[in-house]
C-alpha atoms as a PDB file:
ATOM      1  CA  UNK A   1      23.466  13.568  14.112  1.00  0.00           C
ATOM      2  CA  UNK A   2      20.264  11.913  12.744  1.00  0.00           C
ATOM      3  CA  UNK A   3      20.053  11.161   9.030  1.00  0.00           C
ATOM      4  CA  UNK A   4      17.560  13.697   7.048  1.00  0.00           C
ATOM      5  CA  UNK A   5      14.252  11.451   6.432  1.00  0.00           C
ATOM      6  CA  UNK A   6      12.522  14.655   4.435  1.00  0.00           C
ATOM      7  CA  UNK A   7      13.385  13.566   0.994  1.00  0.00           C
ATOM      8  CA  UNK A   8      12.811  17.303  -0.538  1.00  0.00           C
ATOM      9  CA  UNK A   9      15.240  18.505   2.388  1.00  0.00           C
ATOM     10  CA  UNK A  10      17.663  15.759   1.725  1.00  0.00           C
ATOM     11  CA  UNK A  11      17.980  16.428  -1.660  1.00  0.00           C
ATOM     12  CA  UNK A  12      19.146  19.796  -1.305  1.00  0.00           C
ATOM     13  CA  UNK A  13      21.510  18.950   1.176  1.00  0.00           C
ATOM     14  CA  UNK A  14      22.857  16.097  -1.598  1.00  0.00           C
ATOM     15  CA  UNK A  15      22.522  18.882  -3.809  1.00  0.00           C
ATOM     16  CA  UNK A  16      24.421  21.672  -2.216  1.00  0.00           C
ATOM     17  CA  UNK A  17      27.548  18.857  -1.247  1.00  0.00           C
ATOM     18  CA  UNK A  18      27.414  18.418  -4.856  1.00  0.00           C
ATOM     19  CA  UNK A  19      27.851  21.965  -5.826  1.00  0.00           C
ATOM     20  CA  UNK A  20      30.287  22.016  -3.026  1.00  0.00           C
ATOM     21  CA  UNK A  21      32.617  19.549  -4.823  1.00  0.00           C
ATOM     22  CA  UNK A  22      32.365  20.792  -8.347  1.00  0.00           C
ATOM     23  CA  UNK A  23      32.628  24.716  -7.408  1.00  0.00           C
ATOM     24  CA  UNK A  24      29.120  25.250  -9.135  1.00  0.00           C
ATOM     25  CA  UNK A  25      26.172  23.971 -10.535  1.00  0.00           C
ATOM     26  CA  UNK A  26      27.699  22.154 -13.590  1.00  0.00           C
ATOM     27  CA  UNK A  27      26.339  18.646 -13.203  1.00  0.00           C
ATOM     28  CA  UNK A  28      22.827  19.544 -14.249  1.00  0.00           C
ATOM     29  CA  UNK A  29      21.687  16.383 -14.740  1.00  0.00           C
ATOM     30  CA  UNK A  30      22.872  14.922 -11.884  1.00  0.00           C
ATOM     31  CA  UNK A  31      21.326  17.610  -9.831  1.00  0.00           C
ATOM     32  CA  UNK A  32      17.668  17.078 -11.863  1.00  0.00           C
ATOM     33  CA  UNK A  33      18.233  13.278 -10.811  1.00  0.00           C
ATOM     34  CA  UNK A  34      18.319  13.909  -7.038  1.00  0.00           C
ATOM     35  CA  UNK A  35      15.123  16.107  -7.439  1.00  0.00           C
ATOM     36  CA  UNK A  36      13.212  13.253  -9.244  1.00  0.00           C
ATOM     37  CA  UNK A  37      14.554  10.804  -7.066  1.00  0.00           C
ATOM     38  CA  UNK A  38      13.289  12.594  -4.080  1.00  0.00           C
ATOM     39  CA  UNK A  39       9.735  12.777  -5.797  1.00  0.00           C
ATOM     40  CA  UNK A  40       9.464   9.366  -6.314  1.00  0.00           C
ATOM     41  CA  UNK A  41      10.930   8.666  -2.389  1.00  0.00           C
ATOM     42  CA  UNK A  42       8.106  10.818  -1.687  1.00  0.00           C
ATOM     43  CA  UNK A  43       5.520   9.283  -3.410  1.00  0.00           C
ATOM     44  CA  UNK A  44       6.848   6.259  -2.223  1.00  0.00           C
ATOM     45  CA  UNK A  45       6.469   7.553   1.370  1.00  0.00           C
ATOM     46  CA  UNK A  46       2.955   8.736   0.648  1.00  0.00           C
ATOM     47  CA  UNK A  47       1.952   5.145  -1.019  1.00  0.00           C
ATOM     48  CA  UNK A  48       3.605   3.221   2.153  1.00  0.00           C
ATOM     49  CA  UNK A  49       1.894   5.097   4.533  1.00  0.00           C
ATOM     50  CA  UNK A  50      -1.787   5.190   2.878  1.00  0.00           C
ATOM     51  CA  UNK A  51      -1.113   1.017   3.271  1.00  0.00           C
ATOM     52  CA  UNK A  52      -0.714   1.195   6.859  1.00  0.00           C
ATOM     53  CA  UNK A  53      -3.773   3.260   7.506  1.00  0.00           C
ATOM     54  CA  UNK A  54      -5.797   1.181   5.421  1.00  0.00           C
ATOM     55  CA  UNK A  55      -4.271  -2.365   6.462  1.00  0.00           C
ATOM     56  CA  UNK A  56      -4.866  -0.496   9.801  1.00  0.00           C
ATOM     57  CA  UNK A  57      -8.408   0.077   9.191  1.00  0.00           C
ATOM     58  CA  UNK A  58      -9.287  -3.385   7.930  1.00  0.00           C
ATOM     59  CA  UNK A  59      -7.806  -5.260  11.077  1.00  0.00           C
ATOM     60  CA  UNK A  60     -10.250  -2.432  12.542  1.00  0.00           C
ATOM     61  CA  UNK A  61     -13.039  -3.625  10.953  1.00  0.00           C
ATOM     62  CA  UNK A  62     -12.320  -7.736  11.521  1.00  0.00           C
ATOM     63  CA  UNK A  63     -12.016  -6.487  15.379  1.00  0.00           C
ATOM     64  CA  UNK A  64     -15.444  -4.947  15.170  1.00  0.00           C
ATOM     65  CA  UNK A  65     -16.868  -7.804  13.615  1.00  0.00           C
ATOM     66  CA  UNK A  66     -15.039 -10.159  16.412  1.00  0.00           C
ATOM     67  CA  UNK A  67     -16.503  -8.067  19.504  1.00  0.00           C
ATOM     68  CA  UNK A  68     -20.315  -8.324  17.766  1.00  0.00           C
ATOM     69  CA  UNK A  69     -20.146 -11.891  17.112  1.00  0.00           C
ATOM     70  CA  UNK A  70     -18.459 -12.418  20.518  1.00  0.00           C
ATOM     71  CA  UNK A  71     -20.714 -10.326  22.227  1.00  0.00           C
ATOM     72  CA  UNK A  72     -23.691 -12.704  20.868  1.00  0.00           C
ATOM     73  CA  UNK A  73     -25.275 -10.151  18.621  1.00  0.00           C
ATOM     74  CA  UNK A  74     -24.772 -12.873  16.145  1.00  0.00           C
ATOM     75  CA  UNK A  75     -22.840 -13.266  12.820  1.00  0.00           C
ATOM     76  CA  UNK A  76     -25.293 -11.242  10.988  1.00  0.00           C
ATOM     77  CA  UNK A  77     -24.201  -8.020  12.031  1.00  0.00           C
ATOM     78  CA  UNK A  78     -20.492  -8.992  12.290  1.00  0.00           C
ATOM     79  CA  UNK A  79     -20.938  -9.615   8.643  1.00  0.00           C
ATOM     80  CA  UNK A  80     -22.099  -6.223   8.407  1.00  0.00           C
ATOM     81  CA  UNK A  81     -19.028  -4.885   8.919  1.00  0.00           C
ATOM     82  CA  UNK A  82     -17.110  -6.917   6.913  1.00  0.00           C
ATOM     83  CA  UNK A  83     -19.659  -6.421   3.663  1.00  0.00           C
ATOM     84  CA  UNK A  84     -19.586  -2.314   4.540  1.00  0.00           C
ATOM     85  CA  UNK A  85     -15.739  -2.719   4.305  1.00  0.00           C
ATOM     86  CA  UNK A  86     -15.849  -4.488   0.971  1.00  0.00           C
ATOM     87  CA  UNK A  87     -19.153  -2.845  -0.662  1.00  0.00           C
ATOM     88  CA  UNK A  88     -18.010   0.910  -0.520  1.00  0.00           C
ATOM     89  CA  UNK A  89     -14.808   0.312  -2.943  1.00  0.00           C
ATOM     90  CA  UNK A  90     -16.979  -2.763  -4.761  1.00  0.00           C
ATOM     91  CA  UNK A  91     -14.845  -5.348  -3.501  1.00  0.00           C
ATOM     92  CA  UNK A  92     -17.733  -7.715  -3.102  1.00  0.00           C
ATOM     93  CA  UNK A  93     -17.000 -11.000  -5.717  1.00  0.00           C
ATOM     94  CA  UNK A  94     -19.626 -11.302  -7.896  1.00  0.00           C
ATOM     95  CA  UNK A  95     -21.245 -14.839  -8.015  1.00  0.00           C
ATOM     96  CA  UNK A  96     -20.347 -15.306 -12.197  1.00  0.00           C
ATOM     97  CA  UNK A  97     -16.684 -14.653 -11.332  1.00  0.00           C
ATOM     98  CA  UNK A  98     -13.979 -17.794 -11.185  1.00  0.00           C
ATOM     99  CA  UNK A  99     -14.740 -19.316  -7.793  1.00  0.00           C
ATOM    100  CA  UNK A 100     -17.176 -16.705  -6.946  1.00  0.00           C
ATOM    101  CA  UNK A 101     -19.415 -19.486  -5.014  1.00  0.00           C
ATOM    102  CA  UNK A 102     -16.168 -21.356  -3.332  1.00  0.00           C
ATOM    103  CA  UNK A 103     -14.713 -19.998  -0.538  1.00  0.00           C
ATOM    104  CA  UNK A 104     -11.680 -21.502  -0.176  1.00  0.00           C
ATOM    105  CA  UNK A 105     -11.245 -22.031  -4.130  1.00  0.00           C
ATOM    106  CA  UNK A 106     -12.125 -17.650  -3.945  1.00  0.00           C
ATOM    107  CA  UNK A 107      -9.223 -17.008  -1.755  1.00  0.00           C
ATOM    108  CA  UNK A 108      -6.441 -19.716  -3.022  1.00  0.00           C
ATOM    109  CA  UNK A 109      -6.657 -17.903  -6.522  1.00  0.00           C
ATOM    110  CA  UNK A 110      -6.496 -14.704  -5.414  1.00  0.00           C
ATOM    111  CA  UNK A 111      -4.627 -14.504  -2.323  1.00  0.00           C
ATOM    112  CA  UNK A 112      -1.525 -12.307  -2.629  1.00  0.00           C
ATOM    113  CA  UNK A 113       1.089 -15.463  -2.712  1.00  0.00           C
ATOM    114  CA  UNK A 114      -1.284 -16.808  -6.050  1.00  0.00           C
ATOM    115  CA  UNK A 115      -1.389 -13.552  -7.462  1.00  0.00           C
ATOM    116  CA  UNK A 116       2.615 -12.735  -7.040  1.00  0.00           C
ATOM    117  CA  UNK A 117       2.945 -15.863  -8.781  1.00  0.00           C
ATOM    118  CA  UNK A 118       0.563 -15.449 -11.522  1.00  0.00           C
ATOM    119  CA  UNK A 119       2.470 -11.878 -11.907  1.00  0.00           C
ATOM    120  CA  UNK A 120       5.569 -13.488 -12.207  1.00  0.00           C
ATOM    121  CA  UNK A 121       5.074 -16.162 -14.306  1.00  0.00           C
ATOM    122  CA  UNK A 122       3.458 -13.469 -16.555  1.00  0.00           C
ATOM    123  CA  UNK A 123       6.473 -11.642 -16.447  1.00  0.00           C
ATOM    124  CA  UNK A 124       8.284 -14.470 -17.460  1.00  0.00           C
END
């Protein structure tokens, strides 16, 4: 039998075995806790999967940019698709910001291993 992945539809089989060892209902709590827990597995779901597309859709984009540039129509209009990517959500570093004209000093600060550890050493 394959495990129940629907978390709504899994928490009412967890909560109907729990009713099913008590006789009733009378672990209210406990039966409120599966119901928020599936909520948050849910939005969890929902988060995970809005990643993918989007991680999905920014390969996309650096694939685009590849097959222009490759193509020789130059890395002007690669760029393009990068800078569309990046201008629509305002994702484009503004020159005043730390390391806003370097590169390479731009993307050591702010690459996700530098900010995990600027997180955590906030964190303490």
């Amino acid at each position: 039998m394959q495990p129940n992945t629907n978390p709504a539809a899994l928490a009412e089989e967890i909560k109907t075995a729990i009713q099913g060892l008590s006789g009733d209902s009378s672990y209210p709590d406990l039966l409120a806790a599966v119901d928020q827990l599936a909520a948050a597995t849910e939005q969890c779901r929902h988060a995970s999967e809005q990643a993918q597309w989007m991680l999905h859709d920014n390969i996309t984009v650096m694939q685009a940019a590849w097959i222009d540039w490759q193509r020789g129509d130059g890395a002007d209009d690669a760029m393009e698709w990068i800078e569309n990517t990046l201008s629509g959500p305002g994702l484009i570093p503004d020159e005043d910001e730390p390391n806003g004209q370097n590169a390479q000093a731009w993307y050591d600060a702010n690459n996700s291993l530098a900010l995990k550890q600027k997180l955590e050493a906030s964190n303490g």
